[in-house]
N, C-alpha and C. Protein backbone atom coordinates (compact mmCIF):
# COMPACT_ATOMS: atom_id res chain seq x y z
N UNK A 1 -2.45 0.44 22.17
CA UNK A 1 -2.39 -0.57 21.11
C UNK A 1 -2.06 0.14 19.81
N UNK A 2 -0.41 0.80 19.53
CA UNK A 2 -0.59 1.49 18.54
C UNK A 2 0.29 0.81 17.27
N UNK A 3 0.32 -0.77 17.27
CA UNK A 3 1.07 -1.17 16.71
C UNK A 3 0.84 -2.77 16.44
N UNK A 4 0.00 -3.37 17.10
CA UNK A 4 -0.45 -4.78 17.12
C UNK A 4 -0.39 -5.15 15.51
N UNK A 5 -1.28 -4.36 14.71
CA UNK A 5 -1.96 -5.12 13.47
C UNK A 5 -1.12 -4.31 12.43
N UNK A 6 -0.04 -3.87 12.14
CA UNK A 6 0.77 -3.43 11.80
C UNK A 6 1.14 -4.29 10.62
N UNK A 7 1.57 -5.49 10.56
CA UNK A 7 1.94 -6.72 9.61
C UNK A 7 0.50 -7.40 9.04
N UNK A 8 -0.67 -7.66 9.67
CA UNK A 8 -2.17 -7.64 9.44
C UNK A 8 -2.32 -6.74 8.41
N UNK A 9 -2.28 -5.63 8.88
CA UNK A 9 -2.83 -4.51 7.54
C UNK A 9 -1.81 -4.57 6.42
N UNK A 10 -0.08 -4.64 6.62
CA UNK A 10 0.24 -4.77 5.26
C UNK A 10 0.18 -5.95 4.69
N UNK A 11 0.06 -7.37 5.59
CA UNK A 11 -0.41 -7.84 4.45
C UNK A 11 -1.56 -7.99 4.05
N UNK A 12 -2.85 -7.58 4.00
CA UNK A 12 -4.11 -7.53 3.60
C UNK A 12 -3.88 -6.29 2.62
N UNK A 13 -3.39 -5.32 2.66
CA UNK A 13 -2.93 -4.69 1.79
C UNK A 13 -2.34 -5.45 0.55
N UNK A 14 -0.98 -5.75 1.02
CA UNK A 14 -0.57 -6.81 -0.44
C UNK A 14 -1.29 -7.59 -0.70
N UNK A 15 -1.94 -8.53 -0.05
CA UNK A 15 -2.79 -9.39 -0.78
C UNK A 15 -3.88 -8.55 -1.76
N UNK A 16 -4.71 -7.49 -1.10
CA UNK A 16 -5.63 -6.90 -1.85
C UNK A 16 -4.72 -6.72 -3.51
N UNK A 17 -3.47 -6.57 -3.29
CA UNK A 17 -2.66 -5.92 -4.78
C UNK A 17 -2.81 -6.98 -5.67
N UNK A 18 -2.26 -8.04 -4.96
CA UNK A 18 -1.80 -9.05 -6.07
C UNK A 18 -2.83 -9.78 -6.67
N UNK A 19 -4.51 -9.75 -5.98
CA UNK A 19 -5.35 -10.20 -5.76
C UNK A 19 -5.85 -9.82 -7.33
N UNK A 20 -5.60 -8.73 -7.36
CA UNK A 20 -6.08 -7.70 -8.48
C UNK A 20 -5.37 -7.99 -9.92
N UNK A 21 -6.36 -8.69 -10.84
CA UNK A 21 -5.51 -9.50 -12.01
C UNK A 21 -5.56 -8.33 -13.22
N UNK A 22 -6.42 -6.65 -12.71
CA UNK A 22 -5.61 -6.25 -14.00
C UNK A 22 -4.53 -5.38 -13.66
N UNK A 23 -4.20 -5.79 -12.33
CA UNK A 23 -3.14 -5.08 -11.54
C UNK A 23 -1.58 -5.66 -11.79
N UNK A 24 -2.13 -6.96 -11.13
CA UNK A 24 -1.17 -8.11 -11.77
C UNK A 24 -0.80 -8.22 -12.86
N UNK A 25 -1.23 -7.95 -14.23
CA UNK A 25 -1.02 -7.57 -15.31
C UNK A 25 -0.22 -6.62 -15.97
N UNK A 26 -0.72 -5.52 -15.53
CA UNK A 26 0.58 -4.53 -15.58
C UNK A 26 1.66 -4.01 -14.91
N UNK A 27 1.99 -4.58 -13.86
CA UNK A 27 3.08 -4.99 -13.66
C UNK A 27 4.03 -6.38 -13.01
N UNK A 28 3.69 -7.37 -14.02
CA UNK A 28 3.61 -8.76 -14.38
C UNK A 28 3.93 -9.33 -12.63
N UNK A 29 2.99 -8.79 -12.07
CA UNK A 29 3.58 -10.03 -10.42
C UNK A 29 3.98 -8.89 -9.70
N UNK A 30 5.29 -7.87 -10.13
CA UNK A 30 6.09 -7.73 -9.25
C UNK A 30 5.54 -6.73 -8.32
N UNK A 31 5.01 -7.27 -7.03
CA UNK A 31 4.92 -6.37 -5.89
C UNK A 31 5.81 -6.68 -4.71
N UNK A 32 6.37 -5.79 -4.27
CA UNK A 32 7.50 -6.04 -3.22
C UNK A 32 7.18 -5.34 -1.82
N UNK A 33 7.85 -5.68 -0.99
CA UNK A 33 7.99 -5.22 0.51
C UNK A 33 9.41 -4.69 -0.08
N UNK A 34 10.29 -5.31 -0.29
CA UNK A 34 11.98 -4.63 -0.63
C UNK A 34 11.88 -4.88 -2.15
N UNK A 35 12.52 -4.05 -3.14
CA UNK A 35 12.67 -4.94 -4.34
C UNK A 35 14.03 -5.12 -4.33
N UNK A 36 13.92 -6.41 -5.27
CA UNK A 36 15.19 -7.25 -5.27
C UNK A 36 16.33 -5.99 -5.98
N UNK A 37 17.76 -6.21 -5.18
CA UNK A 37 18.58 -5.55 -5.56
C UNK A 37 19.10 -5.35 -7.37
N UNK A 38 19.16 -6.57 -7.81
CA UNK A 38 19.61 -6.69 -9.14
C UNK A 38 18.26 -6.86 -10.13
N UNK A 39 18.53 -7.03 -11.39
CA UNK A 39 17.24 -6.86 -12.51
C UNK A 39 16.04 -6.57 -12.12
N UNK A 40 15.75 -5.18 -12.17
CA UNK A 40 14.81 -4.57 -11.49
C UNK A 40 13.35 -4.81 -12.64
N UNK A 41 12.32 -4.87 -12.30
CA UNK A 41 10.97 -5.01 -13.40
C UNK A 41 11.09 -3.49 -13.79
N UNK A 42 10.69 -3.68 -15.08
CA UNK A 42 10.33 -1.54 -15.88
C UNK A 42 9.66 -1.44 -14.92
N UNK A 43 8.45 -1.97 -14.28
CA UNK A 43 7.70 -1.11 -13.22
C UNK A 43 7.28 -2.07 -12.06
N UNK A 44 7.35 -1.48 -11.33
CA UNK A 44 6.84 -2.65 -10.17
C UNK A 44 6.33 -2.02 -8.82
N UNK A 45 5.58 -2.44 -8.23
CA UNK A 45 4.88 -1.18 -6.61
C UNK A 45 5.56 -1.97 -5.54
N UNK A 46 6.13 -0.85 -4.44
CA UNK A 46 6.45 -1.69 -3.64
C UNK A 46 6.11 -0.62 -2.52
N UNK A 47 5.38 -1.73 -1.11
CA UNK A 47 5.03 -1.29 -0.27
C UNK A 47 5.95 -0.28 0.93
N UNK A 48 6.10 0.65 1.56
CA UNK A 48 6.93 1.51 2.18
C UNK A 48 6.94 1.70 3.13
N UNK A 49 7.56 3.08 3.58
CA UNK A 49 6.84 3.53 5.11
C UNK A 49 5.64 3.51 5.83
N UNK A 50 5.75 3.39 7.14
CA UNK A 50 4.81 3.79 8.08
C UNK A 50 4.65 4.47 8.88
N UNK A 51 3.49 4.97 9.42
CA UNK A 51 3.54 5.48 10.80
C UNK A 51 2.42 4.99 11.46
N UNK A 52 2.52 5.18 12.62
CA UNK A 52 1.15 4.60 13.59
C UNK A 52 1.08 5.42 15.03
N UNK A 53 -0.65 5.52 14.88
CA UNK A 53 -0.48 6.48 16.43
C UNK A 53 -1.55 5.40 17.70
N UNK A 54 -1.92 5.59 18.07
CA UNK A 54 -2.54 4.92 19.32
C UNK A 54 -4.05 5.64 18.76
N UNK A 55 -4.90 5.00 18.29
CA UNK A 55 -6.41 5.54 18.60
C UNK A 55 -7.16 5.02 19.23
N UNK A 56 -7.10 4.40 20.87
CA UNK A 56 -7.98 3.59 21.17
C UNK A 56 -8.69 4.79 22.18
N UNK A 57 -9.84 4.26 22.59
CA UNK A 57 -10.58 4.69 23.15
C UNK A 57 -12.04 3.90 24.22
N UNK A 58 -13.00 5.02 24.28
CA UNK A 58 -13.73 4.23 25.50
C UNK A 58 -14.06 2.61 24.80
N UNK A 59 -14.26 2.65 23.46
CA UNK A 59 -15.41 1.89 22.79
C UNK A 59 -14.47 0.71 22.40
N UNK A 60 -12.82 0.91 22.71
CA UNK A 60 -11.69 -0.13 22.32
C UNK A 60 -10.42 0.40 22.00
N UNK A 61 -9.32 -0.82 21.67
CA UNK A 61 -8.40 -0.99 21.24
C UNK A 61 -8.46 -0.12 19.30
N UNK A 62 -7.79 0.67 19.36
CA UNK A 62 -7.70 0.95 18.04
C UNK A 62 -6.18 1.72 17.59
N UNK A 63 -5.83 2.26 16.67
CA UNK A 63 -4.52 2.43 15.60
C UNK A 63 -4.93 3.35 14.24
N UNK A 64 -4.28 4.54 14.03
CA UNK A 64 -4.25 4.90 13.11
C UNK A 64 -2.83 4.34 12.30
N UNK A 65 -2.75 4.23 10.66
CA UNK A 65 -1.74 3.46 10.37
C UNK A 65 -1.64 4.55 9.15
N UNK A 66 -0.40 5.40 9.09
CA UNK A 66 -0.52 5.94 7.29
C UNK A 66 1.01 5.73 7.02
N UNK A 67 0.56 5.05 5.48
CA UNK A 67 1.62 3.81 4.87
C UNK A 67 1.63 4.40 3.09
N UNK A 68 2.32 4.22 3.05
CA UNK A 68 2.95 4.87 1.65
C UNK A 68 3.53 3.50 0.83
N UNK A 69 2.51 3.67 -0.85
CA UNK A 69 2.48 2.46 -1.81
C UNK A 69 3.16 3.23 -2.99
N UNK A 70 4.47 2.70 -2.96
CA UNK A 70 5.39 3.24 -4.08
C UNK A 70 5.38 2.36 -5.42
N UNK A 71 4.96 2.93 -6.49
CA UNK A 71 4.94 2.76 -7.76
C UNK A 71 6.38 3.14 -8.87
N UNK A 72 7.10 2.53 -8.86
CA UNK A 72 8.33 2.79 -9.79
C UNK A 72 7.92 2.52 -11.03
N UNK A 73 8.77 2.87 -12.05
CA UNK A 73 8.61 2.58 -13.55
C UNK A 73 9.74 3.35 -14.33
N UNK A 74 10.80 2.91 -15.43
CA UNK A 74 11.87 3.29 -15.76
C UNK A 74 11.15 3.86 -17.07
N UNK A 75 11.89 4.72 -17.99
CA UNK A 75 11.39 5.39 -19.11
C UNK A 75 11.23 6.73 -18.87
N UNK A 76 11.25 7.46 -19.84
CA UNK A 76 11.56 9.52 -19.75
C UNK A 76 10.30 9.70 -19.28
N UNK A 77 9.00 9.00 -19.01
CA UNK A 77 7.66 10.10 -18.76
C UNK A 77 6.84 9.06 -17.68
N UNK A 78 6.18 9.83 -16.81
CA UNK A 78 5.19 9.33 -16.03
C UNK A 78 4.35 8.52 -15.96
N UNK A 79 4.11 8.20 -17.68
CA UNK A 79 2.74 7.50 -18.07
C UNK A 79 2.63 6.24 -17.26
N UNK A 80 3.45 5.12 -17.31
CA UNK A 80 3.19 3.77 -17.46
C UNK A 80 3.27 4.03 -15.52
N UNK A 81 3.80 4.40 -15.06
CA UNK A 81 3.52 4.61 -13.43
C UNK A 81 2.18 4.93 -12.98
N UNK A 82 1.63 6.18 -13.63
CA UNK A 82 0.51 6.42 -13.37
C UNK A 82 -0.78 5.92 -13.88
N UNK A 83 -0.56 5.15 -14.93
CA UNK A 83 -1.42 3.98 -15.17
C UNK A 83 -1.46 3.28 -14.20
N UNK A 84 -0.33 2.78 -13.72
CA UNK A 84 -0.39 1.44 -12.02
C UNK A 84 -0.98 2.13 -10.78
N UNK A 85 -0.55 3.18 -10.64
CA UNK A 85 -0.90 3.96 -9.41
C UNK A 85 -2.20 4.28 -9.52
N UNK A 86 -2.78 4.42 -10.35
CA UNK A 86 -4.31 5.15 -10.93
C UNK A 86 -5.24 3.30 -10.42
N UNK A 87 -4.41 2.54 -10.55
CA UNK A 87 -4.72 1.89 -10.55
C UNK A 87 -4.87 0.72 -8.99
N UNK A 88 -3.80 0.81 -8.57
CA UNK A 88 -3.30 0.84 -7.24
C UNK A 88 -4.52 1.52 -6.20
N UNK A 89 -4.64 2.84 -6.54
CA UNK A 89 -5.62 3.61 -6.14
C UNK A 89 -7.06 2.88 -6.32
N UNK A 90 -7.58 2.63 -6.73
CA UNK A 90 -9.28 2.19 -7.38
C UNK A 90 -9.04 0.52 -6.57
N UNK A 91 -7.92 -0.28 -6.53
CA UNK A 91 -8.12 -1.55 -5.71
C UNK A 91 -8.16 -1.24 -4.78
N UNK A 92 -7.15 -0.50 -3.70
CA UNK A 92 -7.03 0.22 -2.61
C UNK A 92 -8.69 0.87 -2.27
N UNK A 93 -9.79 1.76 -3.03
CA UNK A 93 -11.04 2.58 -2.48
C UNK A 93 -11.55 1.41 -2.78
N UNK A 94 -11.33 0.49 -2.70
CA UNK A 94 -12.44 -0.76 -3.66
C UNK A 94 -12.97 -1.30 -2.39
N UNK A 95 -13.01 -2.46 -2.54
CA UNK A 95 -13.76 -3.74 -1.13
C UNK A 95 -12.37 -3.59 0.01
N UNK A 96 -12.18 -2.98 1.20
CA UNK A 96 -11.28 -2.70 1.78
C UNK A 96 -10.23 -4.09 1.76
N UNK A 97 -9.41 -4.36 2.37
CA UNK A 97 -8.82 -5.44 2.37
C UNK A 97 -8.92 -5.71 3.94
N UNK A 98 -8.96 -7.58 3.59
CA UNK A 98 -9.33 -8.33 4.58
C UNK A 98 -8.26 -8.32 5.51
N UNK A 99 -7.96 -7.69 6.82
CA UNK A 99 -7.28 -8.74 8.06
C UNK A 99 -6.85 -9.68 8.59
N UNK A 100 -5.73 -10.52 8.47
CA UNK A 100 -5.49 -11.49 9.07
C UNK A 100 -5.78 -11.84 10.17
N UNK A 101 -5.73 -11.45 11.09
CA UNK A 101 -5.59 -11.03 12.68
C UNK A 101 -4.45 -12.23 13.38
N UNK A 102 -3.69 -12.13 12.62
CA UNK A 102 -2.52 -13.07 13.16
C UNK A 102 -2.00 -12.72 14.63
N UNK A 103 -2.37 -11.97 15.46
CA UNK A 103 -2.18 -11.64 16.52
C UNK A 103 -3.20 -11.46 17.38
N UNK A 104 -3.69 -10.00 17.03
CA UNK A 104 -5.15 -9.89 17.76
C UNK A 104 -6.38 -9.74 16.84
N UNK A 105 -7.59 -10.34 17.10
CA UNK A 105 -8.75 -9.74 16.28
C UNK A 105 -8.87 -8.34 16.05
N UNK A 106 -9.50 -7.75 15.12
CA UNK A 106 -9.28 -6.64 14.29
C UNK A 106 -9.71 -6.49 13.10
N UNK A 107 -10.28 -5.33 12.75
CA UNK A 107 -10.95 -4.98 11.23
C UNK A 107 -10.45 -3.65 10.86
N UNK A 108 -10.26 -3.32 9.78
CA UNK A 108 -10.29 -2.13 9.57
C UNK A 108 -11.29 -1.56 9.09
N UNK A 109 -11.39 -0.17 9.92
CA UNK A 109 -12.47 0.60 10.02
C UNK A 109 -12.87 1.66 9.11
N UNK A 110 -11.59 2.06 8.13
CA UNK A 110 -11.54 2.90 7.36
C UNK A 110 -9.98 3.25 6.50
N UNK A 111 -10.18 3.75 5.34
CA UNK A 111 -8.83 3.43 4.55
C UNK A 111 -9.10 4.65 3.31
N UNK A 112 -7.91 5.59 3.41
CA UNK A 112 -8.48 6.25 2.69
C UNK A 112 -7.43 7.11 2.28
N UNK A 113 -7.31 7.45 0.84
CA UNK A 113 -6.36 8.12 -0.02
C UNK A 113 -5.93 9.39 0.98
N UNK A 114 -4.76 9.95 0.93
CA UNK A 114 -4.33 11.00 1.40
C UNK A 114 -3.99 12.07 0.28
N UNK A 115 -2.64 11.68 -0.49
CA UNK A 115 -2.26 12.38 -1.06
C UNK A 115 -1.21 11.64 -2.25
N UNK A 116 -0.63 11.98 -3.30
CA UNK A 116 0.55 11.22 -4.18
C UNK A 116 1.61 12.38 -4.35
N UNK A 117 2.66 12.17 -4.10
CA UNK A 117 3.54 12.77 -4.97
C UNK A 117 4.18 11.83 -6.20
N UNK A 118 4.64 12.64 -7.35
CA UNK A 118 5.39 12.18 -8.47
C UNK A 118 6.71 12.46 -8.73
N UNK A 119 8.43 11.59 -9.17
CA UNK A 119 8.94 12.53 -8.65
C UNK A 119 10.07 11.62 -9.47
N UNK A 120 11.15 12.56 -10.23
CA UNK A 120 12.09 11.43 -10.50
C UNK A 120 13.13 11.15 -9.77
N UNK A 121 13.48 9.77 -9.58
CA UNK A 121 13.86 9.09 -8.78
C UNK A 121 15.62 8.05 -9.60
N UNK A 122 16.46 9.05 -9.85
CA UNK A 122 17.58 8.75 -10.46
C UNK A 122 16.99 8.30 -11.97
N UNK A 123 17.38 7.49 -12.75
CA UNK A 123 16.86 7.21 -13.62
C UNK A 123 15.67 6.26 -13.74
N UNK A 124 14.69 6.32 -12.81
CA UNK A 124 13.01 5.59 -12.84
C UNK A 124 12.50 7.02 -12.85
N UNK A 125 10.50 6.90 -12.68
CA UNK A 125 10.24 7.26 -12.21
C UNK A 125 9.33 6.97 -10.60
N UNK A 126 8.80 8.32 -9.90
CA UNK A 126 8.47 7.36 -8.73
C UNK A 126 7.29 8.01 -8.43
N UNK A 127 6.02 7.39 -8.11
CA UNK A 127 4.40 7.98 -7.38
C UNK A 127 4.62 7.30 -6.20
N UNK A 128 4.83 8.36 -5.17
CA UNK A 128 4.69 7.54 -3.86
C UNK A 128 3.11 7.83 -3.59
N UNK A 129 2.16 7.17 -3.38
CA UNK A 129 0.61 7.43 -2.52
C UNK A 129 0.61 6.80 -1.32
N UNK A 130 0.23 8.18 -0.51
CA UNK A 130 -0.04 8.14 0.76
C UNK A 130 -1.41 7.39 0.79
N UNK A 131 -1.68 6.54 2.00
CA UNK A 131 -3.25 6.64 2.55
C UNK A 131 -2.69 6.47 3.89
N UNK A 132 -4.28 6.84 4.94
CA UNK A 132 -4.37 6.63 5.90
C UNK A 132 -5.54 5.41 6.42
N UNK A 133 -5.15 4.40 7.43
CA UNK A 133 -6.03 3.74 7.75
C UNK A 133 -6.14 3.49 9.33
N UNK A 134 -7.75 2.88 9.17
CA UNK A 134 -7.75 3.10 10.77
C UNK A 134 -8.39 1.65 11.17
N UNK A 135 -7.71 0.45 12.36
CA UNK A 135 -7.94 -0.25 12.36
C UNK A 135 -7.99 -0.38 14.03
N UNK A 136 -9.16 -1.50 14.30
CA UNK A 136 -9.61 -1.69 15.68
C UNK A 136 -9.90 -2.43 16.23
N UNK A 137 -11.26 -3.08 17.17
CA UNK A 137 -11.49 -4.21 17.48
C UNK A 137 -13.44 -3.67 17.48
């Protein structure tokens, strides 16, 4: 089962984002799965890669999931990104986010910062943050 809750966790993920009104605030709405090709927001997070391995075992069905939450923002310096991401971060360790279980029942069991890189990204800048999560039955 290394892939069931895959769309479950990101969107309980996005929801946890948008959920978040001083999140929503600074960067007015825009959270994306793709961002729109043309008039891009100065900053906006948009959800990324994945990977997923199989963690099930005697006790169940389970999934490790590590997913990368990209933070853009245009302007010469880091600041206004890492304000969102700093921020991104603290909703993310907060009250985990809820599960849909649009497929199979499932909770997640654990969710937890990995690592960020910072990095410029043509003329934006970009914080990609890693986490890893682990979701089951």
């Amino acid at each position: 089962m290394s892939y069931a809750w895959a769309a479950d966790l990101q969107a309980g993920v996005y929801q946890a984002l948008a959920d978040d009104v001083e999140l929503s605030a600074l960067v007015a709405g825009a959270i994306f799965d793709a961002p729109p090709l043309n008039d891009l927001p100065p900053v906006f997070i948009m959800l990324g890669p994945e990977e997923a391995q199989d963690r099930s075992d005697a006790s169940g069905a389970g999934a490790e999931h590590r997913f990368t939450v990209s933070v853009v923002g245009e302007g010469p310096g880091f600041l206004a990104a890492k304000i969102v991401a700093a921020r991104v971060s603290e909703v993310l360790q907060g009250t985990p986010p809820a599960l849909t279980a649009a497929l199979l029942p499932a909770h997640l069991t654990g969710l937890w910062f990995e690592r960020a890189m910072a990095k410029v990204d043509g003329a934006r800048r970009r914080i990609d943050l890693r986490y890893r999560a682990r979701v089951g039955v």
